[in-house]
PDB file of N, CA and C in Angstrom:
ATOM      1  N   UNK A   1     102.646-158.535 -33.516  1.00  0.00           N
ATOM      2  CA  UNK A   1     102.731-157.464 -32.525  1.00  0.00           C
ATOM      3  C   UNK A   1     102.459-156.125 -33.210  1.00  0.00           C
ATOM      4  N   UNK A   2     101.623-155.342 -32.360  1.00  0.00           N
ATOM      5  CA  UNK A   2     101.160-154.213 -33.278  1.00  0.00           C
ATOM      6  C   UNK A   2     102.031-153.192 -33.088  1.00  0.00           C
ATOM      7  N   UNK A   3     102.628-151.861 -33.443  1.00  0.00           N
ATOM      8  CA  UNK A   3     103.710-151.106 -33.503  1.00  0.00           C
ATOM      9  C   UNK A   3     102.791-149.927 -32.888  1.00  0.00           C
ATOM     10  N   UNK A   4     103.343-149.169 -32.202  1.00  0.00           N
ATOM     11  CA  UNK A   4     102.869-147.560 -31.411  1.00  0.00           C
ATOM     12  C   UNK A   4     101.501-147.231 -32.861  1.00  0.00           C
ATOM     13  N   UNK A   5     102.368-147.108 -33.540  1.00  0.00           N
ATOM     14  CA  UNK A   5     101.621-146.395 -34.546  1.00  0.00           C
ATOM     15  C   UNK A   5     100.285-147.252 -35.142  1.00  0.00           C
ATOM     16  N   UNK A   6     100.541-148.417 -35.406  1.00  0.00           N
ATOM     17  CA  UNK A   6      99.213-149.166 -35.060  1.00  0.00           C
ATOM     18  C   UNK A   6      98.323-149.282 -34.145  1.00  0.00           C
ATOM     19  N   UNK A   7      98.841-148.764 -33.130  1.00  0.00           N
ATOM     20  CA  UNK A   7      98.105-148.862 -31.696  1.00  0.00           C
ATOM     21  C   UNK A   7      97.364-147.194 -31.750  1.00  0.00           C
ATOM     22  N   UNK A   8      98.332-146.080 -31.798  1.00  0.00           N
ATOM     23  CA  UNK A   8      97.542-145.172 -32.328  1.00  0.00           C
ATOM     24  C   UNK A   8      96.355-145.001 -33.313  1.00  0.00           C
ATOM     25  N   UNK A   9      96.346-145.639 -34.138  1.00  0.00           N
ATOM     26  CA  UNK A   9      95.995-145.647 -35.819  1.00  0.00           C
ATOM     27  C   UNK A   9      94.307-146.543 -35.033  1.00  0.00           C
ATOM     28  N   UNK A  10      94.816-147.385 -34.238  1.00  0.00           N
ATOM     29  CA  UNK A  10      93.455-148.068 -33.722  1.00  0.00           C
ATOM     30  C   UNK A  10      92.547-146.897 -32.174  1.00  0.00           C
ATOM     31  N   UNK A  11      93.115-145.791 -31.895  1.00  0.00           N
ATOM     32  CA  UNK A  11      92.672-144.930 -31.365  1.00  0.00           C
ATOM     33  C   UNK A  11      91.493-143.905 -31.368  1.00  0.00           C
ATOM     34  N   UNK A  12      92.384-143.862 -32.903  1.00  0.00           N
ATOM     35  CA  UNK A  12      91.806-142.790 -33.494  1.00  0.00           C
ATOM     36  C   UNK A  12      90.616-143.046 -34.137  1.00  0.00           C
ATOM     37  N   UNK A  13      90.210-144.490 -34.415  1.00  0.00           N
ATOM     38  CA  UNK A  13      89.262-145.080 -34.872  1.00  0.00           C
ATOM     39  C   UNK A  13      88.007-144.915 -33.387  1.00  0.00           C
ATOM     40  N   UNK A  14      88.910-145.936 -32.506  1.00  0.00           N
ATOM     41  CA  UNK A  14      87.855-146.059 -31.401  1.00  0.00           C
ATOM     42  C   UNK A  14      87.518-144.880 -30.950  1.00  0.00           C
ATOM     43  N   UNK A  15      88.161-143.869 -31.088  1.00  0.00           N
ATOM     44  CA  UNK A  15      87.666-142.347 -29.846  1.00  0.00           C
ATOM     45  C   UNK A  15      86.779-141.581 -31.084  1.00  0.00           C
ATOM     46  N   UNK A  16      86.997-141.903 -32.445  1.00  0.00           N
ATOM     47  CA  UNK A  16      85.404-141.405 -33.332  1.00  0.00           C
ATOM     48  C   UNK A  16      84.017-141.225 -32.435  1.00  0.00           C
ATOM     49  N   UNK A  17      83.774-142.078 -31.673  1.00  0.00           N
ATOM     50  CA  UNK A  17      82.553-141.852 -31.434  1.00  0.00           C
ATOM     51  C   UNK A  17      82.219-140.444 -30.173  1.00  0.00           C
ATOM     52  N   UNK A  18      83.323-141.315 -28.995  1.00  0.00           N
ATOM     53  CA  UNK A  18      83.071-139.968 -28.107  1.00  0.00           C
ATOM     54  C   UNK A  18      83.469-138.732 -28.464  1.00  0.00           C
ATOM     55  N   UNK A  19      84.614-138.854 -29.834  1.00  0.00           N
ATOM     56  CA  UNK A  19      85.595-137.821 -29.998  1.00  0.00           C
ATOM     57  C   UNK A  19      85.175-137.024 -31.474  1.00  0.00           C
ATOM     58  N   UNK A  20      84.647-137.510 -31.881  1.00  0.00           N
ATOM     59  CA  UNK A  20      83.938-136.877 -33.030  1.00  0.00           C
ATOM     60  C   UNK A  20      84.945-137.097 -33.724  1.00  0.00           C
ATOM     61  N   UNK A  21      85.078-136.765 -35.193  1.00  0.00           N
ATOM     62  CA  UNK A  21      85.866-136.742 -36.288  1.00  0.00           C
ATOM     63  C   UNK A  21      87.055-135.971 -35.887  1.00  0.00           C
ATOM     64  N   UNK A  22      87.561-136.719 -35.854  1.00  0.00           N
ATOM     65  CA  UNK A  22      89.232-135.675 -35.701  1.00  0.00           C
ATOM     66  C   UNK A  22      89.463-134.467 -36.472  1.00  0.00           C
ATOM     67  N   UNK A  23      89.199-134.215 -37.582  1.00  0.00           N
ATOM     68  CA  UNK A  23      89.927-133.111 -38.421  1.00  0.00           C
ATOM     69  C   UNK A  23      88.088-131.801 -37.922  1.00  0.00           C
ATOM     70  N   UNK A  24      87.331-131.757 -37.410  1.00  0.00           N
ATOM     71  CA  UNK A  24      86.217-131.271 -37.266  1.00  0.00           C
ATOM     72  C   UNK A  24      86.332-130.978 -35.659  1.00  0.00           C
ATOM     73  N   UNK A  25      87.134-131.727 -34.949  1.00  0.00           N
ATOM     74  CA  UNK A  25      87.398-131.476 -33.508  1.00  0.00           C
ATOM     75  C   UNK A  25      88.496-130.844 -33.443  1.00  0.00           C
ATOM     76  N   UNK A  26      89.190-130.939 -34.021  1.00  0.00           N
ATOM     77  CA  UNK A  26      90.365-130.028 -33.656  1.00  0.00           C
ATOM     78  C   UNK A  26      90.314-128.985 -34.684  1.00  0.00           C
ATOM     79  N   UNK A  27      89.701-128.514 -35.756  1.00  0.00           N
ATOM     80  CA  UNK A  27      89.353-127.527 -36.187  1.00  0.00           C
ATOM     81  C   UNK A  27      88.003-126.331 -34.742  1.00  0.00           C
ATOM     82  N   UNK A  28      87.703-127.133 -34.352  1.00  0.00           N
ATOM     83  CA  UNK A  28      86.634-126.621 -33.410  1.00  0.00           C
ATOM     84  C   UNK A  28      87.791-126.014 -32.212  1.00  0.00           C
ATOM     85  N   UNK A  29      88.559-127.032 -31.527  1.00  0.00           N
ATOM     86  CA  UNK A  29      89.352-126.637 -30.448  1.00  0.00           C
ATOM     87  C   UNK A  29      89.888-125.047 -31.441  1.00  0.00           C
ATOM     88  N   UNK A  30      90.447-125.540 -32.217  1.00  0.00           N
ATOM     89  CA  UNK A  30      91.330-124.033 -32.749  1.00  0.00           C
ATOM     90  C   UNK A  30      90.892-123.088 -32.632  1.00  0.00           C
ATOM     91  N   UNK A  31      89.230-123.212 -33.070  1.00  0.00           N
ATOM     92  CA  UNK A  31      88.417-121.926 -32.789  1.00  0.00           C
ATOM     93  C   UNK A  31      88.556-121.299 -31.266  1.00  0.00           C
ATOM     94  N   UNK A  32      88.302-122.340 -30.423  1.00  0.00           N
ATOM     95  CA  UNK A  32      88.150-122.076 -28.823  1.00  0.00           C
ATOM     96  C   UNK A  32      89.588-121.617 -28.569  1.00  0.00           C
ATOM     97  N   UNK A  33      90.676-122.011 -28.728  1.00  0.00           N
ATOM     98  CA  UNK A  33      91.872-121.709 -28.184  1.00  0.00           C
ATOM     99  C   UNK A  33      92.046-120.325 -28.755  1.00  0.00           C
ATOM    100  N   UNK A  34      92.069-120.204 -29.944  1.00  0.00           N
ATOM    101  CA  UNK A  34      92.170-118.931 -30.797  1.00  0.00           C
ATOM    102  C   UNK A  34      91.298-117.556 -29.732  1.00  0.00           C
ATOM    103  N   UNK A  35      89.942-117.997 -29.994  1.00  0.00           N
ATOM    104  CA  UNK A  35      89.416-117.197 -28.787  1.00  0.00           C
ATOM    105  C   UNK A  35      89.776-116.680 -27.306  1.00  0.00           C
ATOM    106  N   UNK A  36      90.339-118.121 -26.894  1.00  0.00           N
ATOM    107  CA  UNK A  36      90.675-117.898 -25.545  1.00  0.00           C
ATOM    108  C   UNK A  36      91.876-116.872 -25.516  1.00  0.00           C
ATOM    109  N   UNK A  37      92.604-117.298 -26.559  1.00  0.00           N
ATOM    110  CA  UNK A  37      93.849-116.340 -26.305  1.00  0.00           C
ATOM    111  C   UNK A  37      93.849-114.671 -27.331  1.00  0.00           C
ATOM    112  N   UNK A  38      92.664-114.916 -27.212  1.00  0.00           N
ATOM    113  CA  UNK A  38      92.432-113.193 -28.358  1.00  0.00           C
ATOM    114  C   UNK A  38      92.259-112.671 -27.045  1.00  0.00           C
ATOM    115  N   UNK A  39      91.159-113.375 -26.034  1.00  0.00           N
ATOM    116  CA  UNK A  39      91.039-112.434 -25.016  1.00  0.00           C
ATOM    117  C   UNK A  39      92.199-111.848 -23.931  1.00  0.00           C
ATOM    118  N   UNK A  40      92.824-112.274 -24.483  1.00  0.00           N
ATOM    119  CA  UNK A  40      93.892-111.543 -23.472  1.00  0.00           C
ATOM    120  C   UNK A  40      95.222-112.437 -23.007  1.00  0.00           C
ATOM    121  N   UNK A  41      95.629-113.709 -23.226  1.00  0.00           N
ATOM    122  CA  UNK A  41      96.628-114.612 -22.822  1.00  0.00           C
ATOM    123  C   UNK A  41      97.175-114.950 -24.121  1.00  0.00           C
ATOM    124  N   UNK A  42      98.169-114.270 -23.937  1.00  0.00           N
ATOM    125  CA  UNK A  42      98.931-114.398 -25.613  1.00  0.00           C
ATOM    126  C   UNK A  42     100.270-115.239 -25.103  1.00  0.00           C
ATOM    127  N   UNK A  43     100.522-116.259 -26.088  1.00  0.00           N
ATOM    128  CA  UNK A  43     101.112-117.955 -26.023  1.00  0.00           C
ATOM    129  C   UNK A  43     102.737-117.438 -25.250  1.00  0.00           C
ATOM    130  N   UNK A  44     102.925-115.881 -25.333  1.00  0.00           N
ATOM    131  CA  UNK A  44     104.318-115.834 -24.595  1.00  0.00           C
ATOM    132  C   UNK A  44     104.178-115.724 -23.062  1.00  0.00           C
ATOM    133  N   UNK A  45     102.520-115.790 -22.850  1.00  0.00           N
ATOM    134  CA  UNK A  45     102.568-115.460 -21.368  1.00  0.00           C
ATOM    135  C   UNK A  45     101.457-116.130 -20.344  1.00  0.00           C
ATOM    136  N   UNK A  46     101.529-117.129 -21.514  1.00  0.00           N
ATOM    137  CA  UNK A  46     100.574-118.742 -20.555  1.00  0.00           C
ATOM    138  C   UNK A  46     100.806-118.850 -19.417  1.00  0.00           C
ATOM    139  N   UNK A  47     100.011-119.009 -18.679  1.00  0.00           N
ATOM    140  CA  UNK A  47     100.103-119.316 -16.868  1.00  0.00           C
ATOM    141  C   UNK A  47     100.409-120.702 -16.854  1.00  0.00           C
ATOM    142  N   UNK A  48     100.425-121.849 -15.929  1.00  0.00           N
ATOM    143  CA  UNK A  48     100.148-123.585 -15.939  1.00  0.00           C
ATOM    144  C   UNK A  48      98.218-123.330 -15.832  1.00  0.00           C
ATOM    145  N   UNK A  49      97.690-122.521 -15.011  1.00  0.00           N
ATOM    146  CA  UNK A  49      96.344-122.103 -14.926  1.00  0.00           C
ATOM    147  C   UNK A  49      95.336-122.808 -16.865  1.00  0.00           C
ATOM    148  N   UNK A  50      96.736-121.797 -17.386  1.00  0.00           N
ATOM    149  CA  UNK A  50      96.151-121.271 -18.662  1.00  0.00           C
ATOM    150  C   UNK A  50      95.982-122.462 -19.603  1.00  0.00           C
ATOM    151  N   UNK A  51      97.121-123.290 -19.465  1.00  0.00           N
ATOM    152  CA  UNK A  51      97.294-124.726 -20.046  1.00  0.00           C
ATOM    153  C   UNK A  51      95.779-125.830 -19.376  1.00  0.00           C
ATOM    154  N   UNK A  52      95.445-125.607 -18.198  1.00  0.00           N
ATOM    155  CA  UNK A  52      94.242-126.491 -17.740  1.00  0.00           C
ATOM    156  C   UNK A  52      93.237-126.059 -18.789  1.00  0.00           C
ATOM    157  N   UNK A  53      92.803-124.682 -18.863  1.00  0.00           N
ATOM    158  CA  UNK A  53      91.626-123.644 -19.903  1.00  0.00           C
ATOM    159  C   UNK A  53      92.461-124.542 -20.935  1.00  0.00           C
ATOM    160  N   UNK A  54      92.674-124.673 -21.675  1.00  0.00           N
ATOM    161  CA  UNK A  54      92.784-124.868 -22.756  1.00  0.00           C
ATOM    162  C   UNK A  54      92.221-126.366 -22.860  1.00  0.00           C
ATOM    163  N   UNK A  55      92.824-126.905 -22.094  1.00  0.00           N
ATOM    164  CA  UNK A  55      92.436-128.433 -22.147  1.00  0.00           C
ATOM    165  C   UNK A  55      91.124-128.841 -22.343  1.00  0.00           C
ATOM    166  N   UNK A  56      90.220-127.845 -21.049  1.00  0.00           N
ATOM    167  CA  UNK A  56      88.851-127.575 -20.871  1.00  0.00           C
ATOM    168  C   UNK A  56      88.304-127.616 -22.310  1.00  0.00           C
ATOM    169  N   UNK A  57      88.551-126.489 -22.765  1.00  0.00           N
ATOM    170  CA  UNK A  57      88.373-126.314 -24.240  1.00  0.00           C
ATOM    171  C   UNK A  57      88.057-127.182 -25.212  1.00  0.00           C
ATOM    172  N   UNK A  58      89.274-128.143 -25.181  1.00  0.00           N
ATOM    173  CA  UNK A  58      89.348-129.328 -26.011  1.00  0.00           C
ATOM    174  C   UNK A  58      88.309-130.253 -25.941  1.00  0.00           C
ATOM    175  N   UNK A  59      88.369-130.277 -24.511  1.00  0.00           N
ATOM    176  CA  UNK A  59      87.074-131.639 -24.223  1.00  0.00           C
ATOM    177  C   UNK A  59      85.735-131.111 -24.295  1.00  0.00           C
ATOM    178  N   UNK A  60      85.606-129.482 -24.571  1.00  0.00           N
ATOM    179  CA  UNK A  60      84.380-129.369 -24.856  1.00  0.00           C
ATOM    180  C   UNK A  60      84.435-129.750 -26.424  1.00  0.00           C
ATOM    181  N   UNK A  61      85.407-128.920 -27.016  1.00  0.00           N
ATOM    182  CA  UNK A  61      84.980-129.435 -28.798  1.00  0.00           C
ATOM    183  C   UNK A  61      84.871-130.955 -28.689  1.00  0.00           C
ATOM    184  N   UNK A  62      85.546-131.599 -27.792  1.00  0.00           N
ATOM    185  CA  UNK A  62      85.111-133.518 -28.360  1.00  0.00           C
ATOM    186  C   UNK A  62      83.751-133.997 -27.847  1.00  0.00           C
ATOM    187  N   UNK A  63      83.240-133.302 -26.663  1.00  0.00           N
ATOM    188  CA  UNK A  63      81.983-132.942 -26.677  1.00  0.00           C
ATOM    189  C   UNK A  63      80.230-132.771 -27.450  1.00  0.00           C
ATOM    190  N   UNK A  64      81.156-131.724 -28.245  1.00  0.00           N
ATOM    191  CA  UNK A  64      80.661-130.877 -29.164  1.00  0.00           C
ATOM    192  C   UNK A  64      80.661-131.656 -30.713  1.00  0.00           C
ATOM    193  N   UNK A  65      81.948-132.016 -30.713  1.00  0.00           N
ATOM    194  CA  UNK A  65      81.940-133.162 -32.150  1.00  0.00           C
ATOM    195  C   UNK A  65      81.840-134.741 -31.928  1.00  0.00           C
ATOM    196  N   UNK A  66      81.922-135.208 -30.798  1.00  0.00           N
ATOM    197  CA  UNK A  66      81.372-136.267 -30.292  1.00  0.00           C
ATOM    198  C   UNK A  66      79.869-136.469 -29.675  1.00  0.00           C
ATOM    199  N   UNK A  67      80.095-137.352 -28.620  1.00  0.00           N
ATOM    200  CA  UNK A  67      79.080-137.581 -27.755  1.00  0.00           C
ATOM    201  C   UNK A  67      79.616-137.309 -26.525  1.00  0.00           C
ATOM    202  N   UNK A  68      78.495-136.954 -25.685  1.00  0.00           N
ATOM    203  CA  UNK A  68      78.520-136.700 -24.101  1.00  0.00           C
ATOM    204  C   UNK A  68      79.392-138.459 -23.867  1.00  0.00           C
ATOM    205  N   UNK A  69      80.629-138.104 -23.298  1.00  0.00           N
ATOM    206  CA  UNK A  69      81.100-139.508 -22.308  1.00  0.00           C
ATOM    207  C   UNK A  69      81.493-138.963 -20.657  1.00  0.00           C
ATOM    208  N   UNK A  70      81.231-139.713 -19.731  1.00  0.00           N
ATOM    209  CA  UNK A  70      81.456-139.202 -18.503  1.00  0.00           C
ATOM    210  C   UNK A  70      82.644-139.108 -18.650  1.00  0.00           C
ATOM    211  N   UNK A  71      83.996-139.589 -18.766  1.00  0.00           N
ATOM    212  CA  UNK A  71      85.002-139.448 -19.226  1.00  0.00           C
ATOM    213  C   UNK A  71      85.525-138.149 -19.557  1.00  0.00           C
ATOM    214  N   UNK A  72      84.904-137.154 -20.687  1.00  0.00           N
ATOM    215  CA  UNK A  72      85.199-135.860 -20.676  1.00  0.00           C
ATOM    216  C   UNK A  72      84.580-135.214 -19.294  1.00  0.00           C
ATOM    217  N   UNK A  73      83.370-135.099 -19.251  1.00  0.00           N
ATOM    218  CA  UNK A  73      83.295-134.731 -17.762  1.00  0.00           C
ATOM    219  C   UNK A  73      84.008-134.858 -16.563  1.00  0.00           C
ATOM    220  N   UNK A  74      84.712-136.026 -16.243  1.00  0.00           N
ATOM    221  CA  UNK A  74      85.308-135.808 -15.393  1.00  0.00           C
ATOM    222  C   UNK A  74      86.566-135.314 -15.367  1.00  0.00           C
ATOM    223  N   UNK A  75      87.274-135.359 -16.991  1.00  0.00           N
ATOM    224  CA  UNK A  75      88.952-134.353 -17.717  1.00  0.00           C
ATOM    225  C   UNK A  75      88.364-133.271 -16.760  1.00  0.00           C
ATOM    226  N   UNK A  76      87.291-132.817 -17.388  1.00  0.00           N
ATOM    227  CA  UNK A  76      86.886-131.240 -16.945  1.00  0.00           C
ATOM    228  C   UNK A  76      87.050-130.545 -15.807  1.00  0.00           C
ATOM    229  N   UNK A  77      86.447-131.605 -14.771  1.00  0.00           N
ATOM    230  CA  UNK A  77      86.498-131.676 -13.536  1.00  0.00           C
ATOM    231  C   UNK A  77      87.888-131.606 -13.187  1.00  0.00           C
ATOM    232  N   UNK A  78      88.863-132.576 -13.252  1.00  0.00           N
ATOM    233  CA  UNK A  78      90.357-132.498 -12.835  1.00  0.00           C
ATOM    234  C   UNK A  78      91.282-131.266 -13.585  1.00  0.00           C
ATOM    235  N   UNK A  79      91.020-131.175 -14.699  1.00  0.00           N
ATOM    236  CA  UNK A  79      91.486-129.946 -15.011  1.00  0.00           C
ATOM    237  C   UNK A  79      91.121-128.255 -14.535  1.00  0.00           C
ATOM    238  N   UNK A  80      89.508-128.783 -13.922  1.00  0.00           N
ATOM    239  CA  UNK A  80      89.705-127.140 -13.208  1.00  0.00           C
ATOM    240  C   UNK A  80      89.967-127.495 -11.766  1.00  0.00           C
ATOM    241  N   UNK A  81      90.225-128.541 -11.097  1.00  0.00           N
ATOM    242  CA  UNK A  81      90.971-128.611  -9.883  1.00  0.00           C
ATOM    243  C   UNK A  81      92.128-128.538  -9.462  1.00  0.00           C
ATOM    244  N   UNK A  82      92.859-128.708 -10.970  1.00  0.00           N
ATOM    245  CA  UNK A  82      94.519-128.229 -10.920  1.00  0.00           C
ATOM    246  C   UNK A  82      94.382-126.746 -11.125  1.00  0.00           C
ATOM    247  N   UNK A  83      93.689-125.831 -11.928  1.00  0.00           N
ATOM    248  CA  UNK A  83      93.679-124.926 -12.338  1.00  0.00           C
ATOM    249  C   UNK A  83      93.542-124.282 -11.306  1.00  0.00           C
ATOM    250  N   UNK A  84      92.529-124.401 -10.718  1.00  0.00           N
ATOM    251  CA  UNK A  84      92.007-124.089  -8.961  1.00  0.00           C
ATOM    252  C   UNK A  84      93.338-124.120  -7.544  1.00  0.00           C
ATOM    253  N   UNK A  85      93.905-125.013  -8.087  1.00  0.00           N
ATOM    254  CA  UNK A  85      95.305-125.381  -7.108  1.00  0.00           C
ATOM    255  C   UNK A  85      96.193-124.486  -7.434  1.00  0.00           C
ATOM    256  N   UNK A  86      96.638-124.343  -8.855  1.00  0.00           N
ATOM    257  CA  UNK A  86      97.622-123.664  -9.267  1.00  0.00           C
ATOM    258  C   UNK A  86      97.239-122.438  -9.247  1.00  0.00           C
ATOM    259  N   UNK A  87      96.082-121.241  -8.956  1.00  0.00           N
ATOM    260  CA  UNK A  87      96.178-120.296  -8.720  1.00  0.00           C
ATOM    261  C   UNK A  87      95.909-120.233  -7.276  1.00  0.00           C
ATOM    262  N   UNK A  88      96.148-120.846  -6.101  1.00  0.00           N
ATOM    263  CA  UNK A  88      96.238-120.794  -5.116  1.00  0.00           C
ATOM    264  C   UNK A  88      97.081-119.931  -4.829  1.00  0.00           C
ATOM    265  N   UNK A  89      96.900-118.929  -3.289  1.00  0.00           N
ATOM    266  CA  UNK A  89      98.007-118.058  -3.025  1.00  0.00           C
ATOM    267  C   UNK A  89      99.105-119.579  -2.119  1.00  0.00           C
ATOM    268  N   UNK A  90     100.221-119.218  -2.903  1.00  0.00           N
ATOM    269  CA  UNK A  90     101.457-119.829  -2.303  1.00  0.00           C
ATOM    270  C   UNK A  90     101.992-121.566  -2.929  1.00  0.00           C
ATOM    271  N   UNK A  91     101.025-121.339  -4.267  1.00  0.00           N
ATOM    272  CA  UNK A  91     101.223-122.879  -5.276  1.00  0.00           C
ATOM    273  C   UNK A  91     102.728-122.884  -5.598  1.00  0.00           C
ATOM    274  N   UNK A  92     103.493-123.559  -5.867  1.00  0.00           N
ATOM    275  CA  UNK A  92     104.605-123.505  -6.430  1.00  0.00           C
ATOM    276  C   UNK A  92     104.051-124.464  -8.083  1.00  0.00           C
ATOM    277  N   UNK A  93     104.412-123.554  -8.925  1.00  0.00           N
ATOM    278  CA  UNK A  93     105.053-123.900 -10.305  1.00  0.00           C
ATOM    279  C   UNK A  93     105.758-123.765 -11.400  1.00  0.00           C
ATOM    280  N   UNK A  94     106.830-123.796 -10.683  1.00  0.00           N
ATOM    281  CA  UNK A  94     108.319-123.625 -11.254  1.00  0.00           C
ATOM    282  C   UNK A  94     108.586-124.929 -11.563  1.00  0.00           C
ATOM    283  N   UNK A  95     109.329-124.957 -12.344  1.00  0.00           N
ATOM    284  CA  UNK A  95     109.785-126.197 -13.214  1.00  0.00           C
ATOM    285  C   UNK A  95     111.005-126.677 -12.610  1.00  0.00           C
TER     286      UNK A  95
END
């Protein structure tokens, strides 16, 4: 029986391809997040909005250090439809 961490450990292998090298993708996201929040959303005053952008982000660097999978395309898609929801006038997101 394989343990979480084996099951992870076999993840990180399989998502290489769409996901590009891990330490090169998430060096990339850092760049994008870093950016995103120079422009003006500093980490004490994240929206739920702001958390979707970021995500966005991510799946572009795996994108970017991967390969095109419809899969990120469609993250993309659901993440700016929450993003889209949650700045609706009259969204509730309170915890």
């Amino acid at each position: 029986m394989m343990t979480v961490l084996d099951e992870a450990a076999a993840t990180i292998i399989d998502r290489g391809e769409t996901h590009g090298d891990f330490g090169k993708n998430q060096s990339l996201t850092s760049v994008l997040w870093s950016a995103y929040l120079a422009a003006g959303a500093s980490t004490s005053d994240l929206q739920p909005h702001d958390v979707c952008v970021l995500n966005i982000l991510q799946k572009i660097s795996r994108l970017r250090c991967g390969r095109p999978d419809r899969d990120h395309f469609r993250d993309i898609a659901g993440y700016a439809e929450i993003a889209a929801r949650l700045t609706e006038p009259g969204s509730s997101t309170s915890i």
